[in-house]
C-alpha atoms as a PDB file:
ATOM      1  CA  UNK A   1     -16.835 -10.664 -18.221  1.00  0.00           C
ATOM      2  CA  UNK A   2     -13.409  -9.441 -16.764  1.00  0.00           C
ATOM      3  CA  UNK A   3     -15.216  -7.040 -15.139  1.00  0.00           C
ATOM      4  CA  UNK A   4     -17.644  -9.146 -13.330  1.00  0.00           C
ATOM      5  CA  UNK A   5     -14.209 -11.201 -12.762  1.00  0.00           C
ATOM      6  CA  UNK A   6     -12.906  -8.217 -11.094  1.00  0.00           C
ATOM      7  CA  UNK A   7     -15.746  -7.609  -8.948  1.00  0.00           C
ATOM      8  CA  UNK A   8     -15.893 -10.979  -7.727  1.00  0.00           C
ATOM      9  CA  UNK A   9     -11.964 -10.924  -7.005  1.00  0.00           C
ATOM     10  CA  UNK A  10     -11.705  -7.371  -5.149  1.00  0.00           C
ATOM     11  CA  UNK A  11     -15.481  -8.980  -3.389  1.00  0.00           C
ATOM     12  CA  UNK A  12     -13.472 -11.979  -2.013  1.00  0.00           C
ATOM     13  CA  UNK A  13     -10.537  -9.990  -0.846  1.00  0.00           C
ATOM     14  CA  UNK A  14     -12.759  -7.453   1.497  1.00  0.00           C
ATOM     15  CA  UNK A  15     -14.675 -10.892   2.826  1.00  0.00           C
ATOM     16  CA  UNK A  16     -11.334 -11.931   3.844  1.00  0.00           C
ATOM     17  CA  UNK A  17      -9.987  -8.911   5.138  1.00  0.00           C
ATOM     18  CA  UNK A  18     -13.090  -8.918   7.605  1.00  0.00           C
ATOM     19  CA  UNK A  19     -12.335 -12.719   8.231  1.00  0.00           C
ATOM     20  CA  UNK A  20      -8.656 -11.837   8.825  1.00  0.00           C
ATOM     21  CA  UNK A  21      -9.842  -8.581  11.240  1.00  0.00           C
ATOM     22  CA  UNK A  22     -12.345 -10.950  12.915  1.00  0.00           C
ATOM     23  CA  UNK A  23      -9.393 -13.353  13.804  1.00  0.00           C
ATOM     24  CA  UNK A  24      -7.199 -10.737  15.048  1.00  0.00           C
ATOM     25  CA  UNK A  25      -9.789  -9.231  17.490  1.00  0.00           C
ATOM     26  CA  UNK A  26     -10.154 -12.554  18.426  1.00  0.00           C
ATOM     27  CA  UNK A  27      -6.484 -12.918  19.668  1.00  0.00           C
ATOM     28  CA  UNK A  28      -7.514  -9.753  22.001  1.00  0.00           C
ATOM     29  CA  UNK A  29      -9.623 -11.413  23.796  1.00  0.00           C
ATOM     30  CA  UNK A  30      -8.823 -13.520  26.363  1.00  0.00           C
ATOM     31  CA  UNK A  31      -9.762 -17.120  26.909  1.00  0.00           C
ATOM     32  CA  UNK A  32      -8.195 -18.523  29.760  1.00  0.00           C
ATOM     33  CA  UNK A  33      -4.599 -19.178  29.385  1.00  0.00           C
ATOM     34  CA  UNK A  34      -2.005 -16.410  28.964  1.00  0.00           C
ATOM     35  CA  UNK A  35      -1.004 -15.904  25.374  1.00  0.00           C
ATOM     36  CA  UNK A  36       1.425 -12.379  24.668  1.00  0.00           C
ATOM     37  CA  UNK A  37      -1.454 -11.219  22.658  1.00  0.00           C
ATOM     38  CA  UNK A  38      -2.942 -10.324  26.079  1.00  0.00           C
ATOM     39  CA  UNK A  39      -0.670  -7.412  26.247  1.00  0.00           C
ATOM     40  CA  UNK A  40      -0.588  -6.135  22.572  1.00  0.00           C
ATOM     41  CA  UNK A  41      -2.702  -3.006  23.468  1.00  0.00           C
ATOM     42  CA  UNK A  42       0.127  -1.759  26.491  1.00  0.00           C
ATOM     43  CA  UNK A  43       2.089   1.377  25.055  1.00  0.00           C
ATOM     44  CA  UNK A  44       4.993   1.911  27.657  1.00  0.00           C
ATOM     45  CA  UNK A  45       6.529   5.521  27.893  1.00  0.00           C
ATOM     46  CA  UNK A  46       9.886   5.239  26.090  1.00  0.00           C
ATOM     47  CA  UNK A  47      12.008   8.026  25.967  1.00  0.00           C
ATOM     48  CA  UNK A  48       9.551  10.562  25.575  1.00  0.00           C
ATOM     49  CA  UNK A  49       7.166   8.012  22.663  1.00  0.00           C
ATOM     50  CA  UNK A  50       4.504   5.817  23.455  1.00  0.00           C
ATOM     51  CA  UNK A  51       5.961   2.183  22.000  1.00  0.00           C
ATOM     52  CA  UNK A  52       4.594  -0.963  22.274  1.00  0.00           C
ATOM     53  CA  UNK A  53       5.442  -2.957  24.950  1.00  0.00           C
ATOM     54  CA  UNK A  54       6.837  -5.972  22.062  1.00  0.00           C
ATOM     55  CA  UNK A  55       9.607  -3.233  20.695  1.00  0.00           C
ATOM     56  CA  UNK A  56      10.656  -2.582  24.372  1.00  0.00           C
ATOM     57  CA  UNK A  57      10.390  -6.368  25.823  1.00  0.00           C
ATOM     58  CA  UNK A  58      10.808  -9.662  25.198  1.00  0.00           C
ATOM     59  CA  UNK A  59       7.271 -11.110  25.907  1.00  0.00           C
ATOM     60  CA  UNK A  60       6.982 -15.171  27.320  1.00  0.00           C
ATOM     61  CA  UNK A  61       4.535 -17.133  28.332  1.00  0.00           C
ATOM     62  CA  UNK A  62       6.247 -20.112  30.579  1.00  0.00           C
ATOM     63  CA  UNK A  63       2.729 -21.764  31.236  1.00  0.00           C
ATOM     64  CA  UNK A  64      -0.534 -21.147  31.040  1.00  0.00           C
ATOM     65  CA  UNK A  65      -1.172 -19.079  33.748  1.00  0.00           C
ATOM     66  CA  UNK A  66       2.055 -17.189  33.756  1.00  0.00           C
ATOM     67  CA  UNK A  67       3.202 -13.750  31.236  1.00  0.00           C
ATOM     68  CA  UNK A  68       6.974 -12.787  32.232  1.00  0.00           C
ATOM     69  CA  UNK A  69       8.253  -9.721  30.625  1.00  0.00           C
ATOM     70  CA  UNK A  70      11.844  -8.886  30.300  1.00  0.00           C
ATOM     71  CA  UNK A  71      13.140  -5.424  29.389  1.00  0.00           C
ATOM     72  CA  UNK A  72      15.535  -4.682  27.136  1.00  0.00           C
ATOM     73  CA  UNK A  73      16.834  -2.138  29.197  1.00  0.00           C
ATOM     74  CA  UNK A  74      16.939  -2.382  33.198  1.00  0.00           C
ATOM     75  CA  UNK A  75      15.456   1.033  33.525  1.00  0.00           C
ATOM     76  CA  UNK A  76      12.407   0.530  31.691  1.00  0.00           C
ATOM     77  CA  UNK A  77      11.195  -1.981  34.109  1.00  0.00           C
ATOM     78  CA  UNK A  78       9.220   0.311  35.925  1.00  0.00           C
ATOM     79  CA  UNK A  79       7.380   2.557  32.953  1.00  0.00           C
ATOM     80  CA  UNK A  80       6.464  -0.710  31.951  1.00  0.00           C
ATOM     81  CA  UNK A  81       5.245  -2.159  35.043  1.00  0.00           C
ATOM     82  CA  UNK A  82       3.093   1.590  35.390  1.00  0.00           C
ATOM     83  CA  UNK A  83       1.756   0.663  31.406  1.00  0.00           C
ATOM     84  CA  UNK A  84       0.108  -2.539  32.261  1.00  0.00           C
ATOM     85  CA  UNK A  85      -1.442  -1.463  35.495  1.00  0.00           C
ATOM     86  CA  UNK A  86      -2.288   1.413  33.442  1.00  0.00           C
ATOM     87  CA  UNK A  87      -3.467  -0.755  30.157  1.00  0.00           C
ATOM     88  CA  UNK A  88      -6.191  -1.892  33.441  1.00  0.00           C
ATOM     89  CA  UNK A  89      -6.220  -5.415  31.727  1.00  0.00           C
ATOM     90  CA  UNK A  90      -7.304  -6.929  35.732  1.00  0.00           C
ATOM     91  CA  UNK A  91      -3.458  -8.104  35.943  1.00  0.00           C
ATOM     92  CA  UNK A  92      -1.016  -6.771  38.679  1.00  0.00           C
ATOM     93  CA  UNK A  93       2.412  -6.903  37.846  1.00  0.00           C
ATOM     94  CA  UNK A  94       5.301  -8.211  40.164  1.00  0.00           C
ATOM     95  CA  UNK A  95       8.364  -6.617  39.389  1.00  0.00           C
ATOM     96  CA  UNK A  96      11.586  -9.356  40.984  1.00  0.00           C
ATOM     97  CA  UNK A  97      14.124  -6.491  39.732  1.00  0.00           C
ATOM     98  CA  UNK A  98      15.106  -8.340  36.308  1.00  0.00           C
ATOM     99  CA  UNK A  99      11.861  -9.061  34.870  1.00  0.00           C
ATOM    100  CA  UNK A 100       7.967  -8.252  35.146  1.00  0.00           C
ATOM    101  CA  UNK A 101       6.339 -11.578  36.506  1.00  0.00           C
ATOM    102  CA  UNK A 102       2.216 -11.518  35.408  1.00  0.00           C
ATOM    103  CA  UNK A 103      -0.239 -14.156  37.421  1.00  0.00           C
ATOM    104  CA  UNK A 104      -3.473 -14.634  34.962  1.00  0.00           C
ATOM    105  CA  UNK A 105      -6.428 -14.717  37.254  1.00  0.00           C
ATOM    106  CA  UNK A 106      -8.608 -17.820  36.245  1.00  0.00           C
ATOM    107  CA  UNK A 107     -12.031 -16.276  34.995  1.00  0.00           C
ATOM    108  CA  UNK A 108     -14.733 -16.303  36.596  1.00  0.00           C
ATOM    109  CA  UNK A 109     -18.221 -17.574  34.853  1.00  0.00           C
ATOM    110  CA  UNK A 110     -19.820 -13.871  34.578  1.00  0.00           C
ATOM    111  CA  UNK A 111     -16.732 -12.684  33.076  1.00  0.00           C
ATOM    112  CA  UNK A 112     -16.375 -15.646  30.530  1.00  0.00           C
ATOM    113  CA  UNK A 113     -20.276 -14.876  29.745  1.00  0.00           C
ATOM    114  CA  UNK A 114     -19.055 -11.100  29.227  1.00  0.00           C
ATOM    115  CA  UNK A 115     -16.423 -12.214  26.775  1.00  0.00           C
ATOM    116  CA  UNK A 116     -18.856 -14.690  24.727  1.00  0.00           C
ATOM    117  CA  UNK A 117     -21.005 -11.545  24.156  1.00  0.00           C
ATOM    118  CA  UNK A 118     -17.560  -9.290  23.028  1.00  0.00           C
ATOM    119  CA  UNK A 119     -17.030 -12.172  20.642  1.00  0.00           C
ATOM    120  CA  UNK A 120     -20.460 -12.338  19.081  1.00  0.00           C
ATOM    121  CA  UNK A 121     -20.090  -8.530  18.910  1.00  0.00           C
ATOM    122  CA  UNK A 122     -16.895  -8.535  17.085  1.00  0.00           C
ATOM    123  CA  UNK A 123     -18.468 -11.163  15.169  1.00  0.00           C
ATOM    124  CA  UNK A 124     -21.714  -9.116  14.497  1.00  0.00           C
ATOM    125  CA  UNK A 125     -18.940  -6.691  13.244  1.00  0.00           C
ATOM    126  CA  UNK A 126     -17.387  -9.325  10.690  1.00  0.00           C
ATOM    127  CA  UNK A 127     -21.074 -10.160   9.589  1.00  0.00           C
ATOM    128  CA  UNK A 128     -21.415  -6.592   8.492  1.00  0.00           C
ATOM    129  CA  UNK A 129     -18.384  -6.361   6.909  1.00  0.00           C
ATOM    130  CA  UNK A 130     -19.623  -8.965   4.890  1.00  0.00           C
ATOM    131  CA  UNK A 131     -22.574  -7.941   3.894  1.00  0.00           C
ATOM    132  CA  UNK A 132     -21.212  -4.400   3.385  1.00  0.00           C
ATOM    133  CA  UNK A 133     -19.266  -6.232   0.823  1.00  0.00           C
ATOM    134  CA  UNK A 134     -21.759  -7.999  -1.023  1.00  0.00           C
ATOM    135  CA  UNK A 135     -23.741  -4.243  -1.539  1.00  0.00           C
ATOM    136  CA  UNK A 136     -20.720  -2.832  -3.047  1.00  0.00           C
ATOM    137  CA  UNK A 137     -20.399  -5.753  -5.515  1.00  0.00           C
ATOM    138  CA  UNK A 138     -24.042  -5.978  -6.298  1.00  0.00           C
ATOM    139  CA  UNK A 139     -23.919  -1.719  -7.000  1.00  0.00           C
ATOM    140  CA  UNK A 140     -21.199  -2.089  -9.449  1.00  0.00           C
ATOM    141  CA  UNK A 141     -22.675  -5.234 -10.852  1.00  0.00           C
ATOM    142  CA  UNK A 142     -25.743  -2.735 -11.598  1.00  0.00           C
ATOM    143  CA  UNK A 143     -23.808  -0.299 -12.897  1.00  0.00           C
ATOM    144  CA  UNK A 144     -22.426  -2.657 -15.399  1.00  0.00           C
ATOM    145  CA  UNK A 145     -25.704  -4.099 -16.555  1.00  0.00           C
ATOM    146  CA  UNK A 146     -26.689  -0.109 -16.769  1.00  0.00           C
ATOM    147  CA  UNK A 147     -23.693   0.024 -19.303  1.00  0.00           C
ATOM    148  CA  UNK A 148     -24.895  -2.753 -21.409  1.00  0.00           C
ATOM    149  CA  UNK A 149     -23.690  -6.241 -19.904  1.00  0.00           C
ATOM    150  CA  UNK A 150     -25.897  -9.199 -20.478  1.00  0.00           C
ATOM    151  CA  UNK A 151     -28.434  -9.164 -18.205  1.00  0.00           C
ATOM    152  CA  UNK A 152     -27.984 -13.013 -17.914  1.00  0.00           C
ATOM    153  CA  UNK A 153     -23.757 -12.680 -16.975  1.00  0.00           C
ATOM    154  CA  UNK A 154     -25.510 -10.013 -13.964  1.00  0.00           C
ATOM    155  CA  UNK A 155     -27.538 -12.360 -12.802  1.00  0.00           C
ATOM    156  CA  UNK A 156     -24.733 -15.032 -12.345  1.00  0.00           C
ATOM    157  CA  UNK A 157     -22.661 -12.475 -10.885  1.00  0.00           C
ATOM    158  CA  UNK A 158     -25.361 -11.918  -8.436  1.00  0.00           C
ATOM    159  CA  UNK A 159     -25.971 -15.557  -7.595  1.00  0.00           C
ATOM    160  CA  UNK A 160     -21.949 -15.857  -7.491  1.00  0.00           C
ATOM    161  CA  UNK A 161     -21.901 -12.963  -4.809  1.00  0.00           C
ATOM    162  CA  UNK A 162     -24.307 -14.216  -2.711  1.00  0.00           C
ATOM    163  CA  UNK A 163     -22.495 -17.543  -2.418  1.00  0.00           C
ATOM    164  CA  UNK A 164     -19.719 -16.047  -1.234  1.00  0.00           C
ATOM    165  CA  UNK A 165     -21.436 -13.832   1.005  1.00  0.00           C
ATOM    166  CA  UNK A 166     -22.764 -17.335   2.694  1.00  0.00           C
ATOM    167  CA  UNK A 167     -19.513 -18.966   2.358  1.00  0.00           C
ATOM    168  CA  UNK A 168     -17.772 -15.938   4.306  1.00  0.00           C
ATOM    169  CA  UNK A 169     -21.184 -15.820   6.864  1.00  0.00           C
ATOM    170  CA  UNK A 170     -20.246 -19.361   7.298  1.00  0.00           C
ATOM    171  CA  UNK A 171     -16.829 -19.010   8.332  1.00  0.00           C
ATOM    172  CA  UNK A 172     -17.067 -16.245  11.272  1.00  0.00           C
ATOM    173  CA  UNK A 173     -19.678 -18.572  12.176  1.00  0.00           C
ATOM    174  CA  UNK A 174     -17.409 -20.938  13.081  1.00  0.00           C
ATOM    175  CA  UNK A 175     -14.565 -19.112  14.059  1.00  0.00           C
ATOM    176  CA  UNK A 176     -17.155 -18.169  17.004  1.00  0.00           C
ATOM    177  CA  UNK A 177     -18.397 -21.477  17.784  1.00  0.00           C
ATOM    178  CA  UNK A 178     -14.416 -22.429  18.338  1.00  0.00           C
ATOM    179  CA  UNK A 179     -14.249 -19.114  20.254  1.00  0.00           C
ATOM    180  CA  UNK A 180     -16.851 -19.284  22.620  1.00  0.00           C
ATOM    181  CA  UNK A 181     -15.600 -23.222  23.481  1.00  0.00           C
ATOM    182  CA  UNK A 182     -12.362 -21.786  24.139  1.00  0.00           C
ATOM    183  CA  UNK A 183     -13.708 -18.530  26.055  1.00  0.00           C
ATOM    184  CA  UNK A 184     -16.235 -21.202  28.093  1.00  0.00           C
ATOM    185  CA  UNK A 185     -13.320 -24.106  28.726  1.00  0.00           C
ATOM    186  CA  UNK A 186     -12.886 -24.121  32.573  1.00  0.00           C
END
């Protein structure tokens, strides 16, 4: 039994690891208002080193249609300014010689439609994840019954696995319905 125990456990962990993924590609994509998120993917030249833009900046969002970016150092204000036109995120950078001043675009209705369909890809993704999940634990739920566990304690296992699988299936469901509201919000 510990080892069915153990199977479930390390099962539930990789269902929420894709869970946990699933919500952080979620924070890449955009919906609308400016979050700093928007520009965790921008690597700015420093000193020779691509870095993050968050190790070289101080990243605000003063409302919902406005990023600001303030350098740590004066003279990185321009590499960094290059990095997000570079980053081609749709966003042009004004540079007021202190700090890097981003306008969010509203978006338009083809572009929100393109983002539903990145979601329900990433959440496709999460799905398989899931399910990728659920083979392992039913293999090594085999393997034990090979090796002389009640056949009975497998088939709970089984039924337990599956239940979780649903449970999980259940979840990126609605972490996409609350996406796609958010994505589809004018």
């Amino acid at each position: 039994m510990e080892e069915i125990e153990f199977i479930l456990d390390s099962t539930k962990e990789s269902m929420n690891g894709s869970v946990a993924h699933l919500e952080k590609e979620f924070l890449n994509i955009r919906a609308g208002k400016a979050t700093p998120q928007m520009l965790g993917g921008v690597f700015v030249d420093y000193y020779g080193s691509q870095t993050p833009l968050s190790q070289v900046a101080n990243i605000n969002v003063p409302d919902a249609r406005t990023i600001t970016v303030t350098p740590w150092e004066k003279s990185m204000l321009h590499p960094i300014e290059k990095a997000i036109m570079i980053a081609n995120l749709g966003f042009n950078p004004m540079n007021n010689g202190d700090n890097i001043i981003i306008s969010v675009p509203p978006l338009t209705e083809e572009r929100r439609r393109d983002l539903v369909k990145q979601a329900k890809a990433e959440a496709e993704d999460a799905k398989i994840g899931i399910r990728n999940a659920r083979k392992d634990a039913n293999t090594e739920i085999k393997k034990l019954e090979k090796e002389g566990t009640s056949e009975d304690d497998c088939k709970k296992a089984e039924e337990d696995v599956q239940k979780l699988t649903d449970a999980y299936i259940k979840k990126i469901e609605e972490h996409l319905v609350i996406k796609e509201a958010e994505i589809m919000k004018v």
